[in-house]
PDBML (XML) file of the C-alpha atoms, coordinates in Angstrom:
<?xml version="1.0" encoding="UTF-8" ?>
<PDBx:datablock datablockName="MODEL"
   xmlns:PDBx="http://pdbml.pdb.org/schema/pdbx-v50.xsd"
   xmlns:xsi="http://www.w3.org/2001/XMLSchema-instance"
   xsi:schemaLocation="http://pdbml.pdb.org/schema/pdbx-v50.xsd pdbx-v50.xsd">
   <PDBx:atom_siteCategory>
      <PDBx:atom_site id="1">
         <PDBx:B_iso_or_equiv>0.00</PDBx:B_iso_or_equiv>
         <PDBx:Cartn_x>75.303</PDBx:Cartn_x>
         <PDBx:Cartn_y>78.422</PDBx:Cartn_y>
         <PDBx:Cartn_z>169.496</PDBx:Cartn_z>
         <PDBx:auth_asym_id>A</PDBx:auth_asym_id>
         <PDBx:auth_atom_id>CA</PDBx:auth_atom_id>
         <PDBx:auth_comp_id>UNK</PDBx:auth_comp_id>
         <PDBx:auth_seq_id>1</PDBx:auth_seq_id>
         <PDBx:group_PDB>ATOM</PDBx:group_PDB>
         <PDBx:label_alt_id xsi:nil="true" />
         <PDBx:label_asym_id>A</PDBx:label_asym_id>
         <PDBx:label_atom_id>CA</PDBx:label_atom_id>
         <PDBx:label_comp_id>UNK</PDBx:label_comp_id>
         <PDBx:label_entity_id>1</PDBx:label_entity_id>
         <PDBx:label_seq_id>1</PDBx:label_seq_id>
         <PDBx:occupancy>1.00</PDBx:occupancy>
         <PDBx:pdbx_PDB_model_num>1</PDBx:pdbx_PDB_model_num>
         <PDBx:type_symbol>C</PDBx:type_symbol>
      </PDBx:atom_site>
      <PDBx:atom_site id="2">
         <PDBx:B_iso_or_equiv>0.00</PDBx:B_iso_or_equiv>
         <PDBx:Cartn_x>74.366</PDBx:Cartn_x>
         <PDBx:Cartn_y>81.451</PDBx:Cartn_y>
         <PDBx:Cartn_z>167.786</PDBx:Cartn_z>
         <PDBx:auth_asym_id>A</PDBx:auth_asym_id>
         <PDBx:auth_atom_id>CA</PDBx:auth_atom_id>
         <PDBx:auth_comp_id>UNK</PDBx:auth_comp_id>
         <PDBx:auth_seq_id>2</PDBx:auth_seq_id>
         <PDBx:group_PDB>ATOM</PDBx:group_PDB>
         <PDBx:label_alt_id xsi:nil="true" />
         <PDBx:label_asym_id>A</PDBx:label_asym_id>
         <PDBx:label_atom_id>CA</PDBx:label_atom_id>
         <PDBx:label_comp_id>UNK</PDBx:label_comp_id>
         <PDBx:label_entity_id>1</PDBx:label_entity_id>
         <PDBx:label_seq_id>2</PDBx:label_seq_id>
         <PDBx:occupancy>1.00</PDBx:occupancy>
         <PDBx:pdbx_PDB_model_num>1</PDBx:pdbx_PDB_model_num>
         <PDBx:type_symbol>C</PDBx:type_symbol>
      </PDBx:atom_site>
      <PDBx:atom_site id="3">
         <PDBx:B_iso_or_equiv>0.00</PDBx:B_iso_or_equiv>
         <PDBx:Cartn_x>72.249</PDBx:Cartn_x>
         <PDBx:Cartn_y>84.435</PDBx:Cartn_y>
         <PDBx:Cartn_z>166.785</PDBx:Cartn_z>
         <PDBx:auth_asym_id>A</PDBx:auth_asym_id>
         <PDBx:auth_atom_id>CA</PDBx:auth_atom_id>
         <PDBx:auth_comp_id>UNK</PDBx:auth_comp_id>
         <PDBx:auth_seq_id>3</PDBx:auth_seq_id>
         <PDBx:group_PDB>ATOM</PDBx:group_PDB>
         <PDBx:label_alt_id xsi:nil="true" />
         <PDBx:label_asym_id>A</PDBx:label_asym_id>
         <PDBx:label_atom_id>CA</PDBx:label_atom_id>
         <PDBx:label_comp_id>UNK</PDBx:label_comp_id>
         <PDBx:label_entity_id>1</PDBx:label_entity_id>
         <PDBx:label_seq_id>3</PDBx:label_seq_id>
         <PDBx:occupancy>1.00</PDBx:occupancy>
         <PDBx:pdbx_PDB_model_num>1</PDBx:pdbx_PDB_model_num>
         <PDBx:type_symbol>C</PDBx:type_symbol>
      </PDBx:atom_site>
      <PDBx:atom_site id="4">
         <PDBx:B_iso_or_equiv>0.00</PDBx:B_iso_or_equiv>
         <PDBx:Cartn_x>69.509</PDBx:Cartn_x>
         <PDBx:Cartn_y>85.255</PDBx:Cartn_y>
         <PDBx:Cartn_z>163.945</PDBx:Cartn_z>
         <PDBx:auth_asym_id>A</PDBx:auth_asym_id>
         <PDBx:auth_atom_id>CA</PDBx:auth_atom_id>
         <PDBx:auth_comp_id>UNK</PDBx:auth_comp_id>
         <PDBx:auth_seq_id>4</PDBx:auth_seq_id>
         <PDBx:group_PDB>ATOM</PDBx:group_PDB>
         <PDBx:label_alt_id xsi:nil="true" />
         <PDBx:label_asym_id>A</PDBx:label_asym_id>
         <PDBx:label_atom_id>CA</PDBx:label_atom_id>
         <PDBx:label_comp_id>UNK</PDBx:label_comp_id>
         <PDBx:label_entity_id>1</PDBx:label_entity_id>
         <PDBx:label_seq_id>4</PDBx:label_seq_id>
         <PDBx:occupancy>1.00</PDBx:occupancy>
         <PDBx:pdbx_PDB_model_num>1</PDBx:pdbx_PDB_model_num>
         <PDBx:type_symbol>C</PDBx:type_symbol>
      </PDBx:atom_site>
      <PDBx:atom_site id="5">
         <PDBx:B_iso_or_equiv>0.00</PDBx:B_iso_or_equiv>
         <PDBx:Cartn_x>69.855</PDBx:Cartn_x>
         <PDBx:Cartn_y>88.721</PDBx:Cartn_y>
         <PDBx:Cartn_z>163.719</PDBx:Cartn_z>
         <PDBx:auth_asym_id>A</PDBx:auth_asym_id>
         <PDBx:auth_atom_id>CA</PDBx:auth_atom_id>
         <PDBx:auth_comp_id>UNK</PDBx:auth_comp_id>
         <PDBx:auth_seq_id>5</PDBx:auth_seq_id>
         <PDBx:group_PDB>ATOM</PDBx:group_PDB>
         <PDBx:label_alt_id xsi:nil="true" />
         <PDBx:label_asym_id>A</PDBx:label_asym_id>
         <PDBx:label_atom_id>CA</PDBx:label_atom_id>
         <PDBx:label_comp_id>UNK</PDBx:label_comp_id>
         <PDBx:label_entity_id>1</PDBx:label_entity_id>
         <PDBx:label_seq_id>5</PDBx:label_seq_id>
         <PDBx:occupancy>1.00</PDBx:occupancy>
         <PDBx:pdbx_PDB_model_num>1</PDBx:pdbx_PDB_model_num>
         <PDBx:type_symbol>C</PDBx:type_symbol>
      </PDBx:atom_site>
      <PDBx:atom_site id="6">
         <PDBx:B_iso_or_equiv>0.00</PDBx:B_iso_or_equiv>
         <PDBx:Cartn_x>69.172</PDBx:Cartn_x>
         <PDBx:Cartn_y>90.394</PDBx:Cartn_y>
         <PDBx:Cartn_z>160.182</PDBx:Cartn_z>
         <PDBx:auth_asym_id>A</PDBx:auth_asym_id>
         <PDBx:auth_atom_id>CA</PDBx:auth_atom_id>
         <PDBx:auth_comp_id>UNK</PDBx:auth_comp_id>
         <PDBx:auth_seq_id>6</PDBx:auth_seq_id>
         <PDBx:group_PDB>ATOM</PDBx:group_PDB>
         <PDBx:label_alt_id xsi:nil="true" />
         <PDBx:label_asym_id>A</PDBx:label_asym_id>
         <PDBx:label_atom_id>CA</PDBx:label_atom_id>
         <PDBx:label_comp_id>UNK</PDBx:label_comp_id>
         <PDBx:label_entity_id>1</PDBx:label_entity_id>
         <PDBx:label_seq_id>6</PDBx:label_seq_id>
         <PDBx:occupancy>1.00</PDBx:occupancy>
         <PDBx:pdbx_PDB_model_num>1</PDBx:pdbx_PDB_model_num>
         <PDBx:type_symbol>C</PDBx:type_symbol>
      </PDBx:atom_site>
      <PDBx:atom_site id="7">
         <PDBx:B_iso_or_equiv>0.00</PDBx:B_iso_or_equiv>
         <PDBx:Cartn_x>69.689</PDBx:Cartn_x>
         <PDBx:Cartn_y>94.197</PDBx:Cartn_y>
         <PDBx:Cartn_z>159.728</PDBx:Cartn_z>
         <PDBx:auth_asym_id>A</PDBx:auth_asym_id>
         <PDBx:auth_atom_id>CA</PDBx:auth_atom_id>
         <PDBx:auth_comp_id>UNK</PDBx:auth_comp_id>
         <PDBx:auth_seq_id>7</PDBx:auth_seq_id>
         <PDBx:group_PDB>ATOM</PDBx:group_PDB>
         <PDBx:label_alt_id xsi:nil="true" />
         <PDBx:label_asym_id>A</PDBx:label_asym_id>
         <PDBx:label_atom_id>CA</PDBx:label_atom_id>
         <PDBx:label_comp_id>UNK</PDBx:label_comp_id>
         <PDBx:label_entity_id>1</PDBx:label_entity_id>
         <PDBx:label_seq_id>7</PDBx:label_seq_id>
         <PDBx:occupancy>1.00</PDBx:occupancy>
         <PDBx:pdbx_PDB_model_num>1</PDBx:pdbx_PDB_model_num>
         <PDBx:type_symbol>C</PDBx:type_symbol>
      </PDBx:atom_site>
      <PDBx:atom_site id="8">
         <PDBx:B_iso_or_equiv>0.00</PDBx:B_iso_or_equiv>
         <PDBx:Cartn_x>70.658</PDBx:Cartn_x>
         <PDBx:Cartn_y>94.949</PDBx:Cartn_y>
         <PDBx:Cartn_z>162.651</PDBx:Cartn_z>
         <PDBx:auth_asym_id>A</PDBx:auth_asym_id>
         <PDBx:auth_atom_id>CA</PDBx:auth_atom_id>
         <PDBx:auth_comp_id>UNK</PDBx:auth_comp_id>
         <PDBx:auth_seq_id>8</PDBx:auth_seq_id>
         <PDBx:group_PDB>ATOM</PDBx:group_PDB>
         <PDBx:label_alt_id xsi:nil="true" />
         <PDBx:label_asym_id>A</PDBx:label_asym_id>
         <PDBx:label_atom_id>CA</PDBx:label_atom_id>
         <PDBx:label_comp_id>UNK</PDBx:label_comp_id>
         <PDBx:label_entity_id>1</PDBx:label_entity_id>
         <PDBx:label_seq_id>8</PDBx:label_seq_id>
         <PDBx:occupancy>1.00</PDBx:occupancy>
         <PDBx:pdbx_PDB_model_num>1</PDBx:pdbx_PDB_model_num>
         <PDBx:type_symbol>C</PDBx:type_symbol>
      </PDBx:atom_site>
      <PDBx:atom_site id="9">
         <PDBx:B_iso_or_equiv>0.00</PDBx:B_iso_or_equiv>
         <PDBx:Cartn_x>67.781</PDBx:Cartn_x>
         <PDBx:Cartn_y>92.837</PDBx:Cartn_y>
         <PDBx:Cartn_z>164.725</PDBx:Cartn_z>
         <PDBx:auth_asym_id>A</PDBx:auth_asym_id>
         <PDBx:auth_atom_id>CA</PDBx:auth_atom_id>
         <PDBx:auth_comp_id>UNK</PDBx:auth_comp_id>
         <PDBx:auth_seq_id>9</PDBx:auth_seq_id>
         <PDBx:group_PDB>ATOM</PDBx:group_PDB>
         <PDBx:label_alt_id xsi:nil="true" />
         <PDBx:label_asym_id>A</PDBx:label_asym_id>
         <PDBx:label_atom_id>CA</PDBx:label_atom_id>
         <PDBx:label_comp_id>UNK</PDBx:label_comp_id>
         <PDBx:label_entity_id>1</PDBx:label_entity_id>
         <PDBx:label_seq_id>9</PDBx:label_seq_id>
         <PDBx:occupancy>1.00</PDBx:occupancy>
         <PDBx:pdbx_PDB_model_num>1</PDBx:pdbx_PDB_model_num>
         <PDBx:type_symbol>C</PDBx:type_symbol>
      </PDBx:atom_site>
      <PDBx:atom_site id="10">
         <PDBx:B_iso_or_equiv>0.00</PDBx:B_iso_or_equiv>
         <PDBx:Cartn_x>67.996</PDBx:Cartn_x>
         <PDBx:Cartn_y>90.341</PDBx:Cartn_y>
         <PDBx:Cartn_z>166.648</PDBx:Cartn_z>
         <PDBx:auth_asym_id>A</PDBx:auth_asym_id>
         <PDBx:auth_atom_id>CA</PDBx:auth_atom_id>
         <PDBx:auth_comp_id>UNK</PDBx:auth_comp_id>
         <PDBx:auth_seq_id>10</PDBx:auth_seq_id>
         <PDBx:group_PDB>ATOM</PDBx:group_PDB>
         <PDBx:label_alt_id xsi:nil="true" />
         <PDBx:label_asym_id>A</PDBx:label_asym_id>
         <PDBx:label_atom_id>CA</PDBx:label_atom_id>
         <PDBx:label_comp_id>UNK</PDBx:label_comp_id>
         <PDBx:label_entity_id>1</PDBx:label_entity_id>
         <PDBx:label_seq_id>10</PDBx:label_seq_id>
         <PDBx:occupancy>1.00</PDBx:occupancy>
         <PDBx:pdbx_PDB_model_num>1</PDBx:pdbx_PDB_model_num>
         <PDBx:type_symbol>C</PDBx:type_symbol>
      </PDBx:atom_site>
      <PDBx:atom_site id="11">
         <PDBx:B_iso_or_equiv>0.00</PDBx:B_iso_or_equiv>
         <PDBx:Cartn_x>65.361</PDBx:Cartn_x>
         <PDBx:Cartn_y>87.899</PDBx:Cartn_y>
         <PDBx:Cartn_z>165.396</PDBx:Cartn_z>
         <PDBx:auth_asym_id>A</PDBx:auth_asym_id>
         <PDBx:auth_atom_id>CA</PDBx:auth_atom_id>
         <PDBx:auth_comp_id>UNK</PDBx:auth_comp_id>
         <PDBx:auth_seq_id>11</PDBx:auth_seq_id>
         <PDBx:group_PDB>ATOM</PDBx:group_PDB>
         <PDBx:label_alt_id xsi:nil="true" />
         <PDBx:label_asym_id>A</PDBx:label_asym_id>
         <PDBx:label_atom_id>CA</PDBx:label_atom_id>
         <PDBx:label_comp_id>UNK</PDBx:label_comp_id>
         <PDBx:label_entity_id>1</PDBx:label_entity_id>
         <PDBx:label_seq_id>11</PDBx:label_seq_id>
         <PDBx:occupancy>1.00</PDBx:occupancy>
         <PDBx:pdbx_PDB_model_num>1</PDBx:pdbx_PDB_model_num>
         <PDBx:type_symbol>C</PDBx:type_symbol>
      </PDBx:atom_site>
      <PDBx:atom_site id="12">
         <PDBx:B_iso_or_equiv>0.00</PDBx:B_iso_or_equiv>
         <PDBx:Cartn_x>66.458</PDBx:Cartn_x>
         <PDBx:Cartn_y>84.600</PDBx:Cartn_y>
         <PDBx:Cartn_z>167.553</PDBx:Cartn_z>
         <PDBx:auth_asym_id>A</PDBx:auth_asym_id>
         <PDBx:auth_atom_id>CA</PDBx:auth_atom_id>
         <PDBx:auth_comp_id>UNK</PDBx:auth_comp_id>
         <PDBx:auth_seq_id>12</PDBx:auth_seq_id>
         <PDBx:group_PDB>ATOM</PDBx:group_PDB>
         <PDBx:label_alt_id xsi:nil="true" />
         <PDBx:label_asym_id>A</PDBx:label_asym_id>
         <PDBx:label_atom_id>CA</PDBx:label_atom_id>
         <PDBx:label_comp_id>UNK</PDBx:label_comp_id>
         <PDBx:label_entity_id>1</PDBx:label_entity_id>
         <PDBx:label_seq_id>12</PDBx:label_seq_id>
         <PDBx:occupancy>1.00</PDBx:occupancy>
         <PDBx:pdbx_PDB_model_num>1</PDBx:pdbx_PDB_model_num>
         <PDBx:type_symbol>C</PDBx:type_symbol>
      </PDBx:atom_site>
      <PDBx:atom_site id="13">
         <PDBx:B_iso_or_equiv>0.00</PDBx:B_iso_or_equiv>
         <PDBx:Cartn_x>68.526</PDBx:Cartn_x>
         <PDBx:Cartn_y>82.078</PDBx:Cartn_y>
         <PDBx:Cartn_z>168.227</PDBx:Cartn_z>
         <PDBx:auth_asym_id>A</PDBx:auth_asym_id>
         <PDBx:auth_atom_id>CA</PDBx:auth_atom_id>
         <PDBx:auth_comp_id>UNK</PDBx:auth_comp_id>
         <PDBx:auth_seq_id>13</PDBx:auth_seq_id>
         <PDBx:group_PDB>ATOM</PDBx:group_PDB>
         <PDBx:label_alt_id xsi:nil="true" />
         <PDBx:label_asym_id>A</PDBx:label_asym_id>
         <PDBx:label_atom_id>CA</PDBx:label_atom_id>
         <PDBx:label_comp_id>UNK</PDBx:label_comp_id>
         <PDBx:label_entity_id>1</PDBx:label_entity_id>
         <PDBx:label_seq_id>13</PDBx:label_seq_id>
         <PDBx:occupancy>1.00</PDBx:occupancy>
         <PDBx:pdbx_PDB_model_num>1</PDBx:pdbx_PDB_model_num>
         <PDBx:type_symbol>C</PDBx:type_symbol>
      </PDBx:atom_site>
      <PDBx:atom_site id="14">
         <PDBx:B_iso_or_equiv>0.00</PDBx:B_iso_or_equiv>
         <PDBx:Cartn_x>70.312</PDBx:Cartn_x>
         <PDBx:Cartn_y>79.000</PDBx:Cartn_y>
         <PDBx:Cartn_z>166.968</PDBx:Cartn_z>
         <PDBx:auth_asym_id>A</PDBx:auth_asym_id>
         <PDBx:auth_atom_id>CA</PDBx:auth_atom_id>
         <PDBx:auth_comp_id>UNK</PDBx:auth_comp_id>
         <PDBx:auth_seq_id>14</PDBx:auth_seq_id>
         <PDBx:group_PDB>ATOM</PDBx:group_PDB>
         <PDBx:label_alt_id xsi:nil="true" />
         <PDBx:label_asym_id>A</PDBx:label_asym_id>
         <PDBx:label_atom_id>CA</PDBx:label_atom_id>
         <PDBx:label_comp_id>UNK</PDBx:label_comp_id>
         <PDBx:label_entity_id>1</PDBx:label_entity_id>
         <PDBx:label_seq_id>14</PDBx:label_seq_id>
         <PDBx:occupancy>1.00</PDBx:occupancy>
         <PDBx:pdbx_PDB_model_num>1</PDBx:pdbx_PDB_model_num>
         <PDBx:type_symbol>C</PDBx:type_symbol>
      </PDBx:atom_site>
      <PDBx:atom_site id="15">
         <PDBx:B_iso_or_equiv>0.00</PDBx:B_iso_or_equiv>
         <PDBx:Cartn_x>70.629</PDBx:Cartn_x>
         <PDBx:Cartn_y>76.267</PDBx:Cartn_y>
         <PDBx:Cartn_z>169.772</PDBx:Cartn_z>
         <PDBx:auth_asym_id>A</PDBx:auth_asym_id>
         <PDBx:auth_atom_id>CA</PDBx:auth_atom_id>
         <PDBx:auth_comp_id>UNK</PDBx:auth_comp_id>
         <PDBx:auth_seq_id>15</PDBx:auth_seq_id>
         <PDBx:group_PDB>ATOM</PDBx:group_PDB>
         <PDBx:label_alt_id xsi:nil="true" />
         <PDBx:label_asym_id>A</PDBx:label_asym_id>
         <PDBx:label_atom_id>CA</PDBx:label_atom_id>
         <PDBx:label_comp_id>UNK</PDBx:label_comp_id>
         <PDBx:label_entity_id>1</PDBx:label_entity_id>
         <PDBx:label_seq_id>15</PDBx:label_seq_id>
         <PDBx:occupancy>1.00</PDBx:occupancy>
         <PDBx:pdbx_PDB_model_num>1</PDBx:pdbx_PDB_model_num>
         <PDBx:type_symbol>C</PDBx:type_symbol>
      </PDBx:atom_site>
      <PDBx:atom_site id="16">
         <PDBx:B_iso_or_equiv>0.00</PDBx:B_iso_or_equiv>
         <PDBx:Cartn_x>71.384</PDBx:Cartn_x>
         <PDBx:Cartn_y>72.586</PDBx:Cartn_y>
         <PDBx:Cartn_z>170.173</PDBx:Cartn_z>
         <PDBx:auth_asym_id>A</PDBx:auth_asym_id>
         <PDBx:auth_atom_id>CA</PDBx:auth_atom_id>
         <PDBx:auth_comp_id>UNK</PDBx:auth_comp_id>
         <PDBx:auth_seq_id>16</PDBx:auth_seq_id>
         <PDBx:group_PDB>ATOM</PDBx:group_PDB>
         <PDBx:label_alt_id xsi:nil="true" />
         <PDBx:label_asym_id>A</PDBx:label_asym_id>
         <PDBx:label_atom_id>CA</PDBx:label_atom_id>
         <PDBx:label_comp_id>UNK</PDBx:label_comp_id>
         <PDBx:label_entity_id>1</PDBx:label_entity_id>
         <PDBx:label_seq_id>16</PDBx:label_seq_id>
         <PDBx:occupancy>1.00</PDBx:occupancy>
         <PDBx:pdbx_PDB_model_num>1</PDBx:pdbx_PDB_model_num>
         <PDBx:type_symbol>C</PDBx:type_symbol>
      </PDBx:atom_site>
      <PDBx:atom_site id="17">
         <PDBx:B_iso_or_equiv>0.00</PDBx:B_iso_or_equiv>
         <PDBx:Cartn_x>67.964</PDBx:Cartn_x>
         <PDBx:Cartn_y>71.778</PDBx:Cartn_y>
         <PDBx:Cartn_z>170.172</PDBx:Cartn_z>
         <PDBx:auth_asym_id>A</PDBx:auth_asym_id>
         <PDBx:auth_atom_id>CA</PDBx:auth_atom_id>
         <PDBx:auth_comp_id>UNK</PDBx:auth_comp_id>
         <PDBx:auth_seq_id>17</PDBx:auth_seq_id>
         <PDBx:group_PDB>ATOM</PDBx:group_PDB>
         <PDBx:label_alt_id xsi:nil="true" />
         <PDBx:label_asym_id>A</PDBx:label_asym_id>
         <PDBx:label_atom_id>CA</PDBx:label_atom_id>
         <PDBx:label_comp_id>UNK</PDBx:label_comp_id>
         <PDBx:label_entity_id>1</PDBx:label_entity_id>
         <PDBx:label_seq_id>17</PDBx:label_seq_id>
         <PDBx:occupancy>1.00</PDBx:occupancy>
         <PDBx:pdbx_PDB_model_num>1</PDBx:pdbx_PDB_model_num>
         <PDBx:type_symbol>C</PDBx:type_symbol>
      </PDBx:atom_site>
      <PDBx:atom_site id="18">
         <PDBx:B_iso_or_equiv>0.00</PDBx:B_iso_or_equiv>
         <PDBx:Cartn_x>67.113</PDBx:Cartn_x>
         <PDBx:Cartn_y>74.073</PDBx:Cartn_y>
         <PDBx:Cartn_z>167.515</PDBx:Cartn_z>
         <PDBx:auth_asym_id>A</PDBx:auth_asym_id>
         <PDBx:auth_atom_id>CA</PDBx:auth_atom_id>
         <PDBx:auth_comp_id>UNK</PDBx:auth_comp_id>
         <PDBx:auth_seq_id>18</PDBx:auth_seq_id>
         <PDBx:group_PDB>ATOM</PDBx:group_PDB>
         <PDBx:label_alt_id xsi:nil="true" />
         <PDBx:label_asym_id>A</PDBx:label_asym_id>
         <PDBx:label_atom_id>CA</PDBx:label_atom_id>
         <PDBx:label_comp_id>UNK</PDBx:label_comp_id>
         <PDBx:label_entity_id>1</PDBx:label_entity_id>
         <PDBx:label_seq_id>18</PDBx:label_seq_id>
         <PDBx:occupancy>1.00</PDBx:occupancy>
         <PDBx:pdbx_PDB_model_num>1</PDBx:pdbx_PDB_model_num>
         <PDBx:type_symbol>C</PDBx:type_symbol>
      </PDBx:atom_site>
      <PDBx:atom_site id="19">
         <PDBx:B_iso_or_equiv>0.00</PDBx:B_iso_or_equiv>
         <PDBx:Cartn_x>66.217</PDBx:Cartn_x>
         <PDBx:Cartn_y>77.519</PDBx:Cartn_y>
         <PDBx:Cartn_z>165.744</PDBx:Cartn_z>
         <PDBx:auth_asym_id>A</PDBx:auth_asym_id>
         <PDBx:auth_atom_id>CA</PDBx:auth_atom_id>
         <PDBx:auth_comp_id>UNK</PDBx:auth_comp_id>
         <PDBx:auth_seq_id>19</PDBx:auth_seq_id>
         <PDBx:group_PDB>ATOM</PDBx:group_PDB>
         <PDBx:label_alt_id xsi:nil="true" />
         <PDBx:label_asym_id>A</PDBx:label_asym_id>
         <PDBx:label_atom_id>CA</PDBx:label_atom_id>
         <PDBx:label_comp_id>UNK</PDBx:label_comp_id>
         <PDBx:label_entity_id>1</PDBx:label_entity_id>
         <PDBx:label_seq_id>19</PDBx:label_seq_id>
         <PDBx:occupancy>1.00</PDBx:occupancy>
         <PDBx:pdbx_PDB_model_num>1</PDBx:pdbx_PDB_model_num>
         <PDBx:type_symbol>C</PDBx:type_symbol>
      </PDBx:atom_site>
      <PDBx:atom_site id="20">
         <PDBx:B_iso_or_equiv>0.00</PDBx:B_iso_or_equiv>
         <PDBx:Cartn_x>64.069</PDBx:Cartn_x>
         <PDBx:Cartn_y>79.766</PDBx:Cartn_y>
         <PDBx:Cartn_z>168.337</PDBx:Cartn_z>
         <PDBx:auth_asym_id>A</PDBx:auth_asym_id>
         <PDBx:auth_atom_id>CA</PDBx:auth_atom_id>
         <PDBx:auth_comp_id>UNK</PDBx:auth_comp_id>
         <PDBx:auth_seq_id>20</PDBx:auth_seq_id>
         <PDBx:group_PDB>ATOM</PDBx:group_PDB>
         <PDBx:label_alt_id xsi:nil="true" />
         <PDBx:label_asym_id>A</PDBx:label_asym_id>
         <PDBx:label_atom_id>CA</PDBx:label_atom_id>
         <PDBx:label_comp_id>UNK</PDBx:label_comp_id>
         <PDBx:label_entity_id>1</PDBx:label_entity_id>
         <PDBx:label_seq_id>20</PDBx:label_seq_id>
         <PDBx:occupancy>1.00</PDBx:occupancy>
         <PDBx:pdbx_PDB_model_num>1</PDBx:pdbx_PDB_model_num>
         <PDBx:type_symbol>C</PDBx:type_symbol>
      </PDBx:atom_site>
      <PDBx:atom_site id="21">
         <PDBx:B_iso_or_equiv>0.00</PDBx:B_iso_or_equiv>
         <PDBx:Cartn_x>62.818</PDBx:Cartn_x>
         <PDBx:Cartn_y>82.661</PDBx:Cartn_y>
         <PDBx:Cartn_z>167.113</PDBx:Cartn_z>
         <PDBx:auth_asym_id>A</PDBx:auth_asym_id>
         <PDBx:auth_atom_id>CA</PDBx:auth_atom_id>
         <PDBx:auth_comp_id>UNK</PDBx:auth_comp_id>
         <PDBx:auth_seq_id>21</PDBx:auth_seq_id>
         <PDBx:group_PDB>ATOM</PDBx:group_PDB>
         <PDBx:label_alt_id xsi:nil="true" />
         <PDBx:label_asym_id>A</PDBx:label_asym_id>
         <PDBx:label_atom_id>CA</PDBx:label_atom_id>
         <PDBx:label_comp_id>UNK</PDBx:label_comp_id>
         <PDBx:label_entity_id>1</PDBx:label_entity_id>
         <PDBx:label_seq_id>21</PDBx:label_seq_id>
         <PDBx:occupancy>1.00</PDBx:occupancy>
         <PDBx:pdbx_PDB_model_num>1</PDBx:pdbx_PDB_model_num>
         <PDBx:type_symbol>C</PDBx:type_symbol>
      </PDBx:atom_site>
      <PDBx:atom_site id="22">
         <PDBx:B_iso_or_equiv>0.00</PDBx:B_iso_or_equiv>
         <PDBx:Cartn_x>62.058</PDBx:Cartn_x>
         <PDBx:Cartn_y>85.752</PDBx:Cartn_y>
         <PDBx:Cartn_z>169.673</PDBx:Cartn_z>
         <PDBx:auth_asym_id>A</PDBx:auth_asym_id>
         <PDBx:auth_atom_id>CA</PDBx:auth_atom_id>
         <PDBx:auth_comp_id>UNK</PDBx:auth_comp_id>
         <PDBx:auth_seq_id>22</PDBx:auth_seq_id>
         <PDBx:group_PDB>ATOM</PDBx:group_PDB>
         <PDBx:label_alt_id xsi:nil="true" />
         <PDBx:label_asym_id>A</PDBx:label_asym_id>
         <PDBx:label_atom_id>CA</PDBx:label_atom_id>
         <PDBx:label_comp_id>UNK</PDBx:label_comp_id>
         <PDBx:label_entity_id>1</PDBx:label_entity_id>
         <PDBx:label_seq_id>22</PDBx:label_seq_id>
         <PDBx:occupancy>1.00</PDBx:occupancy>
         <PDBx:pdbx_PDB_model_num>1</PDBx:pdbx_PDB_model_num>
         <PDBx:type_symbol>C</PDBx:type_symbol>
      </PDBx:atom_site>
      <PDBx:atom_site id="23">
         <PDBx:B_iso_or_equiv>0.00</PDBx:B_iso_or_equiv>
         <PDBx:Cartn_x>61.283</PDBx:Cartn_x>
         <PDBx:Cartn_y>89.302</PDBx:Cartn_y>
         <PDBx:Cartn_z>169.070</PDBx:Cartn_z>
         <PDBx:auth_asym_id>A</PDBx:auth_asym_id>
         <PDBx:auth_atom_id>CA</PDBx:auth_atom_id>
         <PDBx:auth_comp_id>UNK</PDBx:auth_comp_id>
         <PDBx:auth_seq_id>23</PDBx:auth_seq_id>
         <PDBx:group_PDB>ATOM</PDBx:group_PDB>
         <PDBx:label_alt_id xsi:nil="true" />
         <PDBx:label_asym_id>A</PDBx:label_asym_id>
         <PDBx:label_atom_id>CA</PDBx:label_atom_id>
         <PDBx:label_comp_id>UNK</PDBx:label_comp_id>
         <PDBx:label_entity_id>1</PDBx:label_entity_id>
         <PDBx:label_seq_id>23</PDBx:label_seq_id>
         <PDBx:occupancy>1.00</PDBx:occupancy>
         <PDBx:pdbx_PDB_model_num>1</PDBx:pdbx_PDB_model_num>
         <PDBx:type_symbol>C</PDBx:type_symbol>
      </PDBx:atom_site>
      <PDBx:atom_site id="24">
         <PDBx:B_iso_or_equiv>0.00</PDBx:B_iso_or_equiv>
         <PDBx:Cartn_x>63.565</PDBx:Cartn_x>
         <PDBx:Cartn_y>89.903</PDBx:Cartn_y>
         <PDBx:Cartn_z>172.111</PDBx:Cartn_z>
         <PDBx:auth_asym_id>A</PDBx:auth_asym_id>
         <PDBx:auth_atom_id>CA</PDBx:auth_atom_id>
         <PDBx:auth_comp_id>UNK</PDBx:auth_comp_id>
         <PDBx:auth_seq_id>24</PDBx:auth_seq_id>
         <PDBx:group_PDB>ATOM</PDBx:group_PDB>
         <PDBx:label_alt_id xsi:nil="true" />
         <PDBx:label_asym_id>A</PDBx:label_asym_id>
         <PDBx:label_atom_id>CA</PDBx:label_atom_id>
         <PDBx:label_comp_id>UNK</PDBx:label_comp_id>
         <PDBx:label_entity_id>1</PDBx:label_entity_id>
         <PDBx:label_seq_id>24</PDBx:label_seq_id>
         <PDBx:occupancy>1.00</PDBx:occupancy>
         <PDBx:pdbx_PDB_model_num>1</PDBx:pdbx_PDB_model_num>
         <PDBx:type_symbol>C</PDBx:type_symbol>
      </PDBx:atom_site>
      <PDBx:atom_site id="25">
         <PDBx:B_iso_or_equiv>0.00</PDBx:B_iso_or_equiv>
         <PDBx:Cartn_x>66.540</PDBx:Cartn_x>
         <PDBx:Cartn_y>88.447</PDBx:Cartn_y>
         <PDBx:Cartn_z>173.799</PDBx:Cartn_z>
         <PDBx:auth_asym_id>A</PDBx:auth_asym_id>
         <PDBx:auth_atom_id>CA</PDBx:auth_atom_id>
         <PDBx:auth_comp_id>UNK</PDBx:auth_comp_id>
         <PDBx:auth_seq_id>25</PDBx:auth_seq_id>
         <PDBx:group_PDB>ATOM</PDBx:group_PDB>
         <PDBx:label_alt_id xsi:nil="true" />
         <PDBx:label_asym_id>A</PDBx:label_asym_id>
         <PDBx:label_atom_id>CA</PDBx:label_atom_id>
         <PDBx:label_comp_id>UNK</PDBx:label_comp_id>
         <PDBx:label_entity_id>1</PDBx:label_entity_id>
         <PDBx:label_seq_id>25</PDBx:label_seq_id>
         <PDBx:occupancy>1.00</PDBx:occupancy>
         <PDBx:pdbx_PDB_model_num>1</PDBx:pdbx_PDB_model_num>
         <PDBx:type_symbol>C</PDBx:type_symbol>
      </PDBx:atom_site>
   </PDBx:atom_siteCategory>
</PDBx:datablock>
């Protein structure tokens, strides 16, 4: 449902079964 990504990096994702982080996507 979305994407963490903070400065310009991508530091997960938002799903419907929750928050997953990962250092690449």
């Amino acid at each position: 449902t979305g994407f963490d990504i903070q400065n310009g990096q991508v530091k997960g994702v938002h799903t419907t079964r929750g928050d997953i982080k990962a250092k690449k996507v």
